[in-house]
PDB file of N, CA and C in Angstrom:
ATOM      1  N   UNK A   1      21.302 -48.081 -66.996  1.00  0.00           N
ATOM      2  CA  UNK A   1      21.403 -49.510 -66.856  1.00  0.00           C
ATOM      3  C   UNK A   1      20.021 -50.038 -66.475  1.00  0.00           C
ATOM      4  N   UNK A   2      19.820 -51.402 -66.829  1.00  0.00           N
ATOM      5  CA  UNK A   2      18.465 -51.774 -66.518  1.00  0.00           C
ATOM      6  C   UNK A   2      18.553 -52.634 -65.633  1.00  0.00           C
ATOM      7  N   UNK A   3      17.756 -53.821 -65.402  1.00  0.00           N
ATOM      8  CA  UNK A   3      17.554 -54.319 -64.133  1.00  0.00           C
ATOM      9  C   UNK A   3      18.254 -56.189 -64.585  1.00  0.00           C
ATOM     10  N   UNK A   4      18.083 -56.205 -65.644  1.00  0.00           N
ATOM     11  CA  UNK A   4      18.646 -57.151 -66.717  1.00  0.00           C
ATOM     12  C   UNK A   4      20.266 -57.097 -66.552  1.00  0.00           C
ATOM     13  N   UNK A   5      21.220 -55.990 -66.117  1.00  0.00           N
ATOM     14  CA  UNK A   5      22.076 -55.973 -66.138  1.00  0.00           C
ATOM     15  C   UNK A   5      22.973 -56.052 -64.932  1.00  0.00           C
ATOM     16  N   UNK A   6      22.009 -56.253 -64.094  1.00  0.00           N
ATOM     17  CA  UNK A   6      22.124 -56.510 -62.825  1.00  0.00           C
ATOM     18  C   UNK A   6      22.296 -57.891 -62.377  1.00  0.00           C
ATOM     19  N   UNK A   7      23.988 -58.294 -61.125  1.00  0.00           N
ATOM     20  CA  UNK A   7      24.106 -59.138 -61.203  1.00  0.00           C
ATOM     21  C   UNK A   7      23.872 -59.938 -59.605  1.00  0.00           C
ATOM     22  N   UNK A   8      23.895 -60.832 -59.786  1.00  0.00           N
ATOM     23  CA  UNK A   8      23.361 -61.759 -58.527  1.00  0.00           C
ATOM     24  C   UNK A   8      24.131 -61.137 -57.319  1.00  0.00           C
ATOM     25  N   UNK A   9      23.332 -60.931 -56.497  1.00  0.00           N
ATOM     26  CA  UNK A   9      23.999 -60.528 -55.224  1.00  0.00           C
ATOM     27  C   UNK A   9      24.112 -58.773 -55.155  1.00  0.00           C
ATOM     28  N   UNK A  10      23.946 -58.486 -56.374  1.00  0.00           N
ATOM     29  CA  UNK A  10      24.332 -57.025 -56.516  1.00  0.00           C
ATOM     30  C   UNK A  10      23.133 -55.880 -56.086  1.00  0.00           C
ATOM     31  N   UNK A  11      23.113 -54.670 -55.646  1.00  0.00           N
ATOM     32  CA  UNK A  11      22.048 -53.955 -55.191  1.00  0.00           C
ATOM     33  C   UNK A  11      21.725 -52.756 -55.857  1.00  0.00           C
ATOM     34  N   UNK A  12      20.983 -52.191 -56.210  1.00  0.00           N
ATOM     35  CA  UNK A  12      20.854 -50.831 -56.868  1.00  0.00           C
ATOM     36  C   UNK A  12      19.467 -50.382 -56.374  1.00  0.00           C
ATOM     37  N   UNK A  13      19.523 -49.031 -56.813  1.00  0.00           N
ATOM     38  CA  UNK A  13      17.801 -48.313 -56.302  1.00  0.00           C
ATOM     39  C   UNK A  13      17.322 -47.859 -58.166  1.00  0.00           C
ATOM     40  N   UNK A  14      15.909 -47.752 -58.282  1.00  0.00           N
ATOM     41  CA  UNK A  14      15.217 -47.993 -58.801  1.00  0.00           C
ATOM     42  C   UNK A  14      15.374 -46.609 -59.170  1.00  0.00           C
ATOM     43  N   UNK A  15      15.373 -46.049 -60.216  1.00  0.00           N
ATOM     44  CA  UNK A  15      15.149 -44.675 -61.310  1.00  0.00           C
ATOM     45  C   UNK A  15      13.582 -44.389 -61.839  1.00  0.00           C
ATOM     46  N   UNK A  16      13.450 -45.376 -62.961  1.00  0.00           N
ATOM     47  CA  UNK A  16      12.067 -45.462 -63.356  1.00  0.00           C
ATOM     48  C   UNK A  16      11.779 -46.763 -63.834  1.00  0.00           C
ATOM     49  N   UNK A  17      10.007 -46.831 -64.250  1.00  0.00           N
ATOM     50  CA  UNK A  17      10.090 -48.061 -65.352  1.00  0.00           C
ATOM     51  C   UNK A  17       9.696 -47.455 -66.150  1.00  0.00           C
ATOM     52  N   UNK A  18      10.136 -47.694 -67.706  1.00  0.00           N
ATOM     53  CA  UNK A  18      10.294 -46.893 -68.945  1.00  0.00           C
ATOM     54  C   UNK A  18       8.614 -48.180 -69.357  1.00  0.00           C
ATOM     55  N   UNK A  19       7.874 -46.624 -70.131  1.00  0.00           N
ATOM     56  CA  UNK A  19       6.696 -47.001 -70.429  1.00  0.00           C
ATOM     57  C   UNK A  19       6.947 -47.237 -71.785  1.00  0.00           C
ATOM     58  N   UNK A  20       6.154 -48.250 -72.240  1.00  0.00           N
ATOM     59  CA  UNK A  20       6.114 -48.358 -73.606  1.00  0.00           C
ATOM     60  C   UNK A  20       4.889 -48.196 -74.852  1.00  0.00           C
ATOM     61  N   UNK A  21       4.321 -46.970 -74.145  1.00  0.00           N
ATOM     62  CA  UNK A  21       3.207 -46.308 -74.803  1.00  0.00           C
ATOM     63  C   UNK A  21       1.945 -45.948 -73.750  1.00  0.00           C
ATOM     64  N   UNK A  22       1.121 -45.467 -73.889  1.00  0.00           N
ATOM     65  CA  UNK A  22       0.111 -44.791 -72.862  1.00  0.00           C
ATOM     66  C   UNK A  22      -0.564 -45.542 -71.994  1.00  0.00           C
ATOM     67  N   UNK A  23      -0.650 -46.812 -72.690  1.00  0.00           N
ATOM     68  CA  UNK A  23      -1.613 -47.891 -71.777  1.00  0.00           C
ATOM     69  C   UNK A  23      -0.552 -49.134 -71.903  1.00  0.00           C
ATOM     70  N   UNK A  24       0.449 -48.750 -71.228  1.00  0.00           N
ATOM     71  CA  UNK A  24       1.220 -49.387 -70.730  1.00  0.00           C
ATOM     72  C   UNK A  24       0.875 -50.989 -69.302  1.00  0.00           C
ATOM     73  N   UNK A  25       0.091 -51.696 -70.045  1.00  0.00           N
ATOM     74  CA  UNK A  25      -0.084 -52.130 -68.586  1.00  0.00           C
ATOM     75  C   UNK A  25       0.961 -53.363 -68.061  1.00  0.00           C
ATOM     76  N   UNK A  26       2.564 -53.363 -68.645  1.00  0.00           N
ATOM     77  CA  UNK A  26       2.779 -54.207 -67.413  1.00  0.00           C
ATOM     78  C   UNK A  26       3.767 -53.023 -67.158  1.00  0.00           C
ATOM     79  N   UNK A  27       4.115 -51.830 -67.402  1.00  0.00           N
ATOM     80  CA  UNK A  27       5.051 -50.954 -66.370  1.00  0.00           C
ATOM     81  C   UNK A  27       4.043 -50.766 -66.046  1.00  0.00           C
ATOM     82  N   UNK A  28       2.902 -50.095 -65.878  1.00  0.00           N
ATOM     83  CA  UNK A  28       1.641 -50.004 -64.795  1.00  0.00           C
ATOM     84  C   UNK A  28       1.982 -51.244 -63.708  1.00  0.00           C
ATOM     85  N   UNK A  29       1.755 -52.355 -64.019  1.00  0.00           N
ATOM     86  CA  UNK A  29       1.856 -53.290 -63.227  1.00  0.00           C
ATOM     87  C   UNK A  29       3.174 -53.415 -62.244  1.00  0.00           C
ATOM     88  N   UNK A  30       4.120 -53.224 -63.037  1.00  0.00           N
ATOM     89  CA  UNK A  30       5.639 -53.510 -62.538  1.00  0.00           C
ATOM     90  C   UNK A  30       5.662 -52.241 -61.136  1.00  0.00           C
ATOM     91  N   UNK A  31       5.398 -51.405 -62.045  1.00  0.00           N
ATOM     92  CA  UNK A  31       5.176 -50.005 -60.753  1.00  0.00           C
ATOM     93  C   UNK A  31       4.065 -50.137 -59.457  1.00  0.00           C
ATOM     94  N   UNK A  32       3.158 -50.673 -59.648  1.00  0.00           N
ATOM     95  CA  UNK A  32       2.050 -51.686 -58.779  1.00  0.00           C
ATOM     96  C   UNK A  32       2.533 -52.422 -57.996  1.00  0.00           C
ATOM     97  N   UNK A  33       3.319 -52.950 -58.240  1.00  0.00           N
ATOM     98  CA  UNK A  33       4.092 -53.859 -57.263  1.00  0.00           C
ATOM     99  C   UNK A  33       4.951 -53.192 -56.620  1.00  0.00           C
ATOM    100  N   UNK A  34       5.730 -52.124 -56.566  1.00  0.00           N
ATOM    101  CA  UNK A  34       6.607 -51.407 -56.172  1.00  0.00           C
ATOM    102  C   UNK A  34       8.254 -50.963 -56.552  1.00  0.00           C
ATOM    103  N   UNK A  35       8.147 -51.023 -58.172  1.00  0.00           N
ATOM    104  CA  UNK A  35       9.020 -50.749 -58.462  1.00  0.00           C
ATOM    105  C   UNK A  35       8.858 -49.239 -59.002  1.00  0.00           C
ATOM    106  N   UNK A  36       9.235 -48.412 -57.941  1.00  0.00           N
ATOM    107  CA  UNK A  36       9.217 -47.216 -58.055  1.00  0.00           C
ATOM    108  C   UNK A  36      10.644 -46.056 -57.844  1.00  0.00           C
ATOM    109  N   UNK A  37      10.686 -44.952 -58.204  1.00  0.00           N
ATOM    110  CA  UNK A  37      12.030 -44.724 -58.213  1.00  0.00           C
ATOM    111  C   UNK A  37      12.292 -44.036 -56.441  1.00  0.00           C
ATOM    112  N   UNK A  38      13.694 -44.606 -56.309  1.00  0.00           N
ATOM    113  CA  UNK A  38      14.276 -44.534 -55.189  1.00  0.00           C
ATOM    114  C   UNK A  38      14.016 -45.967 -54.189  1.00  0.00           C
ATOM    115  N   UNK A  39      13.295 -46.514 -54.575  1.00  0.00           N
ATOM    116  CA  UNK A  39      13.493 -48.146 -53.949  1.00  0.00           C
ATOM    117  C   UNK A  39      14.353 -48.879 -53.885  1.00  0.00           C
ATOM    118  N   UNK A  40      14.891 -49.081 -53.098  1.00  0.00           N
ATOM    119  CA  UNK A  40      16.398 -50.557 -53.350  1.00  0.00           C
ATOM    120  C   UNK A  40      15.525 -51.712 -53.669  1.00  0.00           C
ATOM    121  N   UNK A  41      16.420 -52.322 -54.683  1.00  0.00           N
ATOM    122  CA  UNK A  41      16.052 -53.611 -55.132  1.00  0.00           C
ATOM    123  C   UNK A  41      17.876 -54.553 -55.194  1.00  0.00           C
ATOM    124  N   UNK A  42      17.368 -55.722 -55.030  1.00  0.00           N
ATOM    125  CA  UNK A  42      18.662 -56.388 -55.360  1.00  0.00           C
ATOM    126  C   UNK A  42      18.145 -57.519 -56.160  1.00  0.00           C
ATOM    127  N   UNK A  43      19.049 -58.122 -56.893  1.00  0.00           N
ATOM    128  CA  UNK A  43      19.370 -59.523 -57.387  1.00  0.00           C
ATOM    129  C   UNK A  43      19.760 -60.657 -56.826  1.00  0.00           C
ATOM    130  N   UNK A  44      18.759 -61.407 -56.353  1.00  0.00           N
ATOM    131  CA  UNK A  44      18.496 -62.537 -55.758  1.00  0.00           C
ATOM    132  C   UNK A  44      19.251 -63.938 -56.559  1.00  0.00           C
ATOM    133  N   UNK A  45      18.695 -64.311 -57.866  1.00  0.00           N
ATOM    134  CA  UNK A  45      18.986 -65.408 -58.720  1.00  0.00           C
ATOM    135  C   UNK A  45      19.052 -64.939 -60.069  1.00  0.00           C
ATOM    136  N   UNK A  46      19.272 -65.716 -60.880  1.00  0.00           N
ATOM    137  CA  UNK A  46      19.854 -65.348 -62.321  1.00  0.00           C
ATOM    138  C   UNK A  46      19.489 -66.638 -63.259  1.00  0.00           C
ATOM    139  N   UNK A  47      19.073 -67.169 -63.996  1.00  0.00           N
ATOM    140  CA  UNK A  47      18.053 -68.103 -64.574  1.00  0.00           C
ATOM    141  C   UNK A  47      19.314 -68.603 -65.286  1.00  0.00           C
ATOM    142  N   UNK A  48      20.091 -69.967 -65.400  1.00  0.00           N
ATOM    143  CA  UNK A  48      20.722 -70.263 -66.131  1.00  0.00           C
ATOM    144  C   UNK A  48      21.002 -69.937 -67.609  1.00  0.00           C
ATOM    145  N   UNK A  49      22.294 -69.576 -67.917  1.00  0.00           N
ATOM    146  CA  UNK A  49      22.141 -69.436 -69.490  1.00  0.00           C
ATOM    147  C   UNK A  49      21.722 -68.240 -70.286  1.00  0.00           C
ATOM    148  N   UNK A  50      21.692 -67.173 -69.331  1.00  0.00           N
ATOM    149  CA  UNK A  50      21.366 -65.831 -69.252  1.00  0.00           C
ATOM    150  C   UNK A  50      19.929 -65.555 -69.963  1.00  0.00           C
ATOM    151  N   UNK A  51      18.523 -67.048 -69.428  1.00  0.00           N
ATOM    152  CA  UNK A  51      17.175 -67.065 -69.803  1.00  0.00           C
ATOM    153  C   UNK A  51      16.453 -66.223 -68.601  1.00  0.00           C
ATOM    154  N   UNK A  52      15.225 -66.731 -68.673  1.00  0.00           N
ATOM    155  CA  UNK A  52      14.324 -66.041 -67.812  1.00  0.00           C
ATOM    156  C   UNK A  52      13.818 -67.022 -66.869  1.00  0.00           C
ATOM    157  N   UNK A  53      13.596 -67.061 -65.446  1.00  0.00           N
ATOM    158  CA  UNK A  53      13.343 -65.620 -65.075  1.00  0.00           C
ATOM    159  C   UNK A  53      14.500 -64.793 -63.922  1.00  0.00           C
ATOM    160  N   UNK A  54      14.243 -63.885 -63.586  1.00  0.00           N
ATOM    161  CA  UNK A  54      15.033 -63.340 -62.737  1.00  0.00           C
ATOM    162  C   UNK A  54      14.703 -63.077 -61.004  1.00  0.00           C
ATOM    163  N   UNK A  55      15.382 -63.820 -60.134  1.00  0.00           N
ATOM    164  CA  UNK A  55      14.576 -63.218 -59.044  1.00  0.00           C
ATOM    165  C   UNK A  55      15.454 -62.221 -58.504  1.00  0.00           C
ATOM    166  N   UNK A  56      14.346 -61.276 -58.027  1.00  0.00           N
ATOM    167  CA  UNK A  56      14.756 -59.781 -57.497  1.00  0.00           C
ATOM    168  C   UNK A  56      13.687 -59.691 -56.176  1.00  0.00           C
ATOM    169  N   UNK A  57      14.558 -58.691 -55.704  1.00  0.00           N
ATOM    170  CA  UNK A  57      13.461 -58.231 -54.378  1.00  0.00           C
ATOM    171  C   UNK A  57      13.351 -57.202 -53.816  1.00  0.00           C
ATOM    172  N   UNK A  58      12.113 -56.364 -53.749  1.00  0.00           N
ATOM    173  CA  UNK A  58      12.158 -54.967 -53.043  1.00  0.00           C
ATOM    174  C   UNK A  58      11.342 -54.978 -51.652  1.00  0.00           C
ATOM    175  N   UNK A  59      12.392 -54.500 -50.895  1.00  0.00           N
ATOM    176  CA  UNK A  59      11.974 -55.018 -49.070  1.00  0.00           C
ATOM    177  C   UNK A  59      12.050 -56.367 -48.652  1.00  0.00           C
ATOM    178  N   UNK A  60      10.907 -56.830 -48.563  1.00  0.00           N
ATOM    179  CA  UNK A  60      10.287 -57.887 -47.935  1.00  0.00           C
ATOM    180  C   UNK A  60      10.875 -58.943 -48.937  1.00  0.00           C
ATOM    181  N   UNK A  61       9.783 -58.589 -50.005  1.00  0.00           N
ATOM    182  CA  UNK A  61       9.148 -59.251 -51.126  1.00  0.00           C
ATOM    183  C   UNK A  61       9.940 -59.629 -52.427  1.00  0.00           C
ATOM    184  N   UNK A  62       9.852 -60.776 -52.397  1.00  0.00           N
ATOM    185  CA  UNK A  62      10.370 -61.257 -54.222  1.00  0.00           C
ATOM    186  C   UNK A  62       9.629 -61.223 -55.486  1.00  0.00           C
ATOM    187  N   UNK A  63       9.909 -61.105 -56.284  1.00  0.00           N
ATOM    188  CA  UNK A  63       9.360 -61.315 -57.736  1.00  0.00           C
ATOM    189  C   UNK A  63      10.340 -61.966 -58.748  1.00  0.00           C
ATOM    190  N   UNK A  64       9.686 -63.056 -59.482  1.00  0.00           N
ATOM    191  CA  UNK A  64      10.393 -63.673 -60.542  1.00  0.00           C
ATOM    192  C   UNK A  64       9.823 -63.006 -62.051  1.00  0.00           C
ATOM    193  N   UNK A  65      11.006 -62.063 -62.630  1.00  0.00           N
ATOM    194  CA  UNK A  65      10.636 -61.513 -63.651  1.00  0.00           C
ATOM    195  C   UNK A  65      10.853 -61.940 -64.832  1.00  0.00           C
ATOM    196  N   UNK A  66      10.166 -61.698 -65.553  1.00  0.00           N
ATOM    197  CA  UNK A  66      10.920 -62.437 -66.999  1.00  0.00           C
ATOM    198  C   UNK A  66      12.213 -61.080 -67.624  1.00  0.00           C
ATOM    199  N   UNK A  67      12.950 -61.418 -68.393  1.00  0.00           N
ATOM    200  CA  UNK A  67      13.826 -60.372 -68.889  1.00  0.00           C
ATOM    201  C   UNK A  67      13.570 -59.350 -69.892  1.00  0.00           C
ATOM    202  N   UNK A  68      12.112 -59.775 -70.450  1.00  0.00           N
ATOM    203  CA  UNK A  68      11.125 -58.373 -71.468  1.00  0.00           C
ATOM    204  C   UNK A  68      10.546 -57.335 -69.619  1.00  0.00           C
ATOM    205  N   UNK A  69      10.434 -57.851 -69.390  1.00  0.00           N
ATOM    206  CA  UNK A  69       9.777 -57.140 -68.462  1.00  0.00           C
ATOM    207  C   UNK A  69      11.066 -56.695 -67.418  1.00  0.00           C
ATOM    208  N   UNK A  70      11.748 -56.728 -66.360  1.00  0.00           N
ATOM    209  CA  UNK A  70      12.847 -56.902 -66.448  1.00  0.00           C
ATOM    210  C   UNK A  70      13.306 -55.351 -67.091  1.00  0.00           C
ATOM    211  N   UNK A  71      13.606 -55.432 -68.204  1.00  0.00           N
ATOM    212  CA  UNK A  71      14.289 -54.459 -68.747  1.00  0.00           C
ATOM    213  C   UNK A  71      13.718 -53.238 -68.781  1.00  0.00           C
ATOM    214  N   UNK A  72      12.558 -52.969 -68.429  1.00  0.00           N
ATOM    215  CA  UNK A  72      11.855 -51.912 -68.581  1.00  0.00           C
ATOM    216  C   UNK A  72      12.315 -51.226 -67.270  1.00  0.00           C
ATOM    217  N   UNK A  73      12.577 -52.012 -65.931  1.00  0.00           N
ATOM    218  CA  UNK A  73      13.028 -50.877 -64.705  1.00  0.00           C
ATOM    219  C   UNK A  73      14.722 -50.628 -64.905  1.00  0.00           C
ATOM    220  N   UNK A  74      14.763 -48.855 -64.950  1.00  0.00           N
ATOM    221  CA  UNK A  74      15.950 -48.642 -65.102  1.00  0.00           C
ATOM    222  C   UNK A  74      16.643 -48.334 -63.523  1.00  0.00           C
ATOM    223  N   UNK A  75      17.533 -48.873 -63.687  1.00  0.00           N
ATOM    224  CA  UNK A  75      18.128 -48.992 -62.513  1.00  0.00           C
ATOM    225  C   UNK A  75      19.891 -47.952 -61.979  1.00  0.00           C
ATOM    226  N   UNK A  76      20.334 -47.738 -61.142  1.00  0.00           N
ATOM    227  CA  UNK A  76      21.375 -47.660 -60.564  1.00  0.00           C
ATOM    228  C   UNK A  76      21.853 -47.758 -59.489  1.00  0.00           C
ATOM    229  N   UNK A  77      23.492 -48.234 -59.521  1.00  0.00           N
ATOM    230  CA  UNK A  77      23.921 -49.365 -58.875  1.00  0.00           C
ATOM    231  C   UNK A  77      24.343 -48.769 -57.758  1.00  0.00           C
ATOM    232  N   UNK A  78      24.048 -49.122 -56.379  1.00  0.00           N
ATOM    233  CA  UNK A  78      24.178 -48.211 -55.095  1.00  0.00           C
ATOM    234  C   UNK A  78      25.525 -48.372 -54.698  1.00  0.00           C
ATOM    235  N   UNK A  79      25.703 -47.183 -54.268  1.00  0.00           N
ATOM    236  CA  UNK A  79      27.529 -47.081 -53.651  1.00  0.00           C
ATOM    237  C   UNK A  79      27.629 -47.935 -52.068  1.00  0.00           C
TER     238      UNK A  79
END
């Protein structure tokens, strides 16, 4: 499941972000920020109309993602 499929209020920890070739630079980036595997992240907001962007948050910190980007952290959903 990805991070896209994740719903408001809902929590999961972080697996990977799936690269999309060697010089990958926004999973470089996405992982930069701290989306790394075993992190809890949750779903904050959900962009009307199932658009972009998405807010999520790991720890502290928020990020508003778009849903190309977004989909690249694979996620699962914590018990």
């Amino acid at each position: 499941m990805n991070l896209t499929q994740l719903g408001k209020g809902v929590s999961a920890t972080v697996l990977e972000v799936t690269l999309q070739g060697p010089a990958d630079a926004i999973a470089q980036r996405l992982l930069d920020l701290g989306f790394v595997a075993g992190e809890p992240v949750r779903c904050i907001a959900l962009a009307p109309f199932g658009g972009d962007p998405l807010l999520v948050q790991i720890g502290f910190t928020r990020f508003a993602l778009r849903r190309a980007e977004a989909a690249r952290v694979q996620i699962e959903i914590a018990p």
